[in-house]
C-alpha atoms as a PDB file:
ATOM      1  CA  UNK A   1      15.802 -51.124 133.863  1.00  0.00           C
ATOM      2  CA  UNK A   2      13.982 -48.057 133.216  1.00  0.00           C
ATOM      3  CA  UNK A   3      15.199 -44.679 131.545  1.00  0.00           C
ATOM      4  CA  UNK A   4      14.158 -43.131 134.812  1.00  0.00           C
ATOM      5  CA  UNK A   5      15.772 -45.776 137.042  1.00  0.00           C
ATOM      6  CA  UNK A   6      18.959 -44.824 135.179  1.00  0.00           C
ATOM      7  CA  UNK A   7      18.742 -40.560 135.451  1.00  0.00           C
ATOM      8  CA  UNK A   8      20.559 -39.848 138.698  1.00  0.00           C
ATOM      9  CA  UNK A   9      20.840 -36.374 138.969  1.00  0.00           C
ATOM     10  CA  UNK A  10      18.474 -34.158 139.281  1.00  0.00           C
ATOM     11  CA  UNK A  11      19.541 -32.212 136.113  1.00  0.00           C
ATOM     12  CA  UNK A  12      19.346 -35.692 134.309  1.00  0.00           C
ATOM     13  CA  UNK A  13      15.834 -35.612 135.276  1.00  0.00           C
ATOM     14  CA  UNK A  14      15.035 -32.413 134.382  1.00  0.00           C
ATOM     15  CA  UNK A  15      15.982 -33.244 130.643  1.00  0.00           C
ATOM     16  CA  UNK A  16      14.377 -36.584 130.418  1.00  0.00           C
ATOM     17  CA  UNK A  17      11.167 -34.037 131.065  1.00  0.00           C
ATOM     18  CA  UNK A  18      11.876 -31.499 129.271  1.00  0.00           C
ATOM     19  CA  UNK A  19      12.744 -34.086 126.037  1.00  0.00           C
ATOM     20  CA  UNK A  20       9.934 -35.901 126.588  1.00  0.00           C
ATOM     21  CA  UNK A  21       7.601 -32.671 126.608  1.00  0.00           C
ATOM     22  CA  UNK A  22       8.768 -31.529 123.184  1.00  0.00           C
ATOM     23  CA  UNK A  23       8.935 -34.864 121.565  1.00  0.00           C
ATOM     24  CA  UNK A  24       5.093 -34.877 122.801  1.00  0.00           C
ATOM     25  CA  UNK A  25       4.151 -31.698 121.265  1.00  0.00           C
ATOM     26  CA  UNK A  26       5.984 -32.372 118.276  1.00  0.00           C
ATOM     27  CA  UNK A  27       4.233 -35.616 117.047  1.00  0.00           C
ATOM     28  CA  UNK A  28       1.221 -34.528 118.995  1.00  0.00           C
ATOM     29  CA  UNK A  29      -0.702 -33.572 115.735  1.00  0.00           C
ATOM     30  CA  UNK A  30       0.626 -36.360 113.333  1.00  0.00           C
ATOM     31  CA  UNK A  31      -0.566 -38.700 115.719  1.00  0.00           C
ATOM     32  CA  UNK A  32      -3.900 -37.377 116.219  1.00  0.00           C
ATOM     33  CA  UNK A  33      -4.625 -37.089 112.268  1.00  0.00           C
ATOM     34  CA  UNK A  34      -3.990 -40.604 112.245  1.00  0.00           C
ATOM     35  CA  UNK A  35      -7.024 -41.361 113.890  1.00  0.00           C
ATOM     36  CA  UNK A  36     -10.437 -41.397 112.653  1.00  0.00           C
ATOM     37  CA  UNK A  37     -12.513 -38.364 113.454  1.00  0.00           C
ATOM     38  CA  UNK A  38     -14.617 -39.535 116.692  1.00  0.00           C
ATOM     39  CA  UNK A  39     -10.952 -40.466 118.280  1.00  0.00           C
ATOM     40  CA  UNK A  40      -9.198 -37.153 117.895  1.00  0.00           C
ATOM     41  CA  UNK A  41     -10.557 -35.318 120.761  1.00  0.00           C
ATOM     42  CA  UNK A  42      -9.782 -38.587 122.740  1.00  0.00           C
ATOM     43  CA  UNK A  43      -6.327 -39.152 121.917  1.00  0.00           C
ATOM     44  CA  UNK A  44      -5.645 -34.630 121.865  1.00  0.00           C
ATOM     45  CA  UNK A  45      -6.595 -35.903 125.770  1.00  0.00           C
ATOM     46  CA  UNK A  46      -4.607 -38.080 126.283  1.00  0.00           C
ATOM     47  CA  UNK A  47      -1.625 -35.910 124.717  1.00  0.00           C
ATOM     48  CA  UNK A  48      -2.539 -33.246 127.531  1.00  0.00           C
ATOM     49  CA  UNK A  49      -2.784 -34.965 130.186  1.00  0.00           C
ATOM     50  CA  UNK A  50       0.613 -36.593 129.303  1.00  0.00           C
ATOM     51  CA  UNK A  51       2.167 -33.451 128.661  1.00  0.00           C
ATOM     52  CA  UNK A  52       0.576 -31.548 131.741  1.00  0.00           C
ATOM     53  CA  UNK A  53       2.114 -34.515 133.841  1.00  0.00           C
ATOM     54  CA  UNK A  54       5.372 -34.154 132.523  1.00  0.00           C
ATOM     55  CA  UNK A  55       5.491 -30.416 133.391  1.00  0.00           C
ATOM     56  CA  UNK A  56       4.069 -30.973 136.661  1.00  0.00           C
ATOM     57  CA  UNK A  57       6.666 -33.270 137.086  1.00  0.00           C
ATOM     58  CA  UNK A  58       9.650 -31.137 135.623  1.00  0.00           C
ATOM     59  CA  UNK A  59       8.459 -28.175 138.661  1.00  0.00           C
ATOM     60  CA  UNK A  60       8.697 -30.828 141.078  1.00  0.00           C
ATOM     61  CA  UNK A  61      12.121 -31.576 140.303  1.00  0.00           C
ATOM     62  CA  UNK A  62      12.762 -27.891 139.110  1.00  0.00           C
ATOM     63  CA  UNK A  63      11.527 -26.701 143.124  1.00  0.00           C
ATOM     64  CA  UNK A  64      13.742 -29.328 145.105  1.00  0.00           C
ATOM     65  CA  UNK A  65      10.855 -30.899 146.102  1.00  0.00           C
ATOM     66  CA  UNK A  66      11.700 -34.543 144.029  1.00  0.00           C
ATOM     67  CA  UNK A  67      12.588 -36.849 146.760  1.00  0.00           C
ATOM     68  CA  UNK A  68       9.415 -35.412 149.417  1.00  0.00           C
ATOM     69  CA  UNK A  69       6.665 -35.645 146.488  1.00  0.00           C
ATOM     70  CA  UNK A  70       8.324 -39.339 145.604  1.00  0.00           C
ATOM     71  CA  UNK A  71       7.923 -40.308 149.280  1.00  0.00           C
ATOM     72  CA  UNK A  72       4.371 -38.065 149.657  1.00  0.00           C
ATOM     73  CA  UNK A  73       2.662 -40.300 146.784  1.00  0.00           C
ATOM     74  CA  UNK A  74       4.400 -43.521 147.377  1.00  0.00           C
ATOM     75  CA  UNK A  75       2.878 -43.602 151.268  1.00  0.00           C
ATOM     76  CA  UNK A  76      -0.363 -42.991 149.217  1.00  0.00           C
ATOM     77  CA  UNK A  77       0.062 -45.762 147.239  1.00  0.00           C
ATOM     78  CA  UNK A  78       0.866 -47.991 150.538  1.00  0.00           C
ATOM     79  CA  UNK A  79      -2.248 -47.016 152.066  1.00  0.00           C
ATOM     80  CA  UNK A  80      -4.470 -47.595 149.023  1.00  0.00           C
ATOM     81  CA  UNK A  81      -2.730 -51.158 148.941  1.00  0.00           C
ATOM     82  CA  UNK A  82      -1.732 -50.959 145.406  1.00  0.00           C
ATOM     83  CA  UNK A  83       1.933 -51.714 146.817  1.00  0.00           C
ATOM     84  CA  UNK A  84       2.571 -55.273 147.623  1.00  0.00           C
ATOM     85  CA  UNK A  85       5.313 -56.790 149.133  1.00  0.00           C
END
């Protein structure tokens, strides 16, 4: 089971974000400078993205709107067919 599968509330969400974020940011430039020089701007991308989809995650769950966006993108999903019974 999942870290996520076990978060209940919504305020149990909202921390797992809002750890998450910060834990990104804070290794964020250790891990980069362990890379050779024509990966850094690669993995700094990667760090964003992660990080911008962890905030856009934590106003989800910050705006009520959890449970509708889960449903929203998981009938997306189902009609792309990545789903399977």
């Amino acid at each position: 089971m999942s870290v996520l599968d076990q978060l209940l509330e919504k305020k149990d969400v909202e921390l797992y974000l809002k750890f998450r974020i910060e834990f990104l940011k804070n290794i964020r430039h250790k891990e980069i400078m362990k890379e050779p020089l024509d990966r850094r701007g690669l993995i700094q991308k990667r760090f964003e993205g992660r990080i911008d989809e962890l905030t856009m995650m934590l106003n989800v769950a910050k705006n009520g709107r959890l449970k509708d966006m889960s449903k929203s993108y998981f009938h997306k999903l189902e009609n792309m067919g990545v789903l399977h019974d």
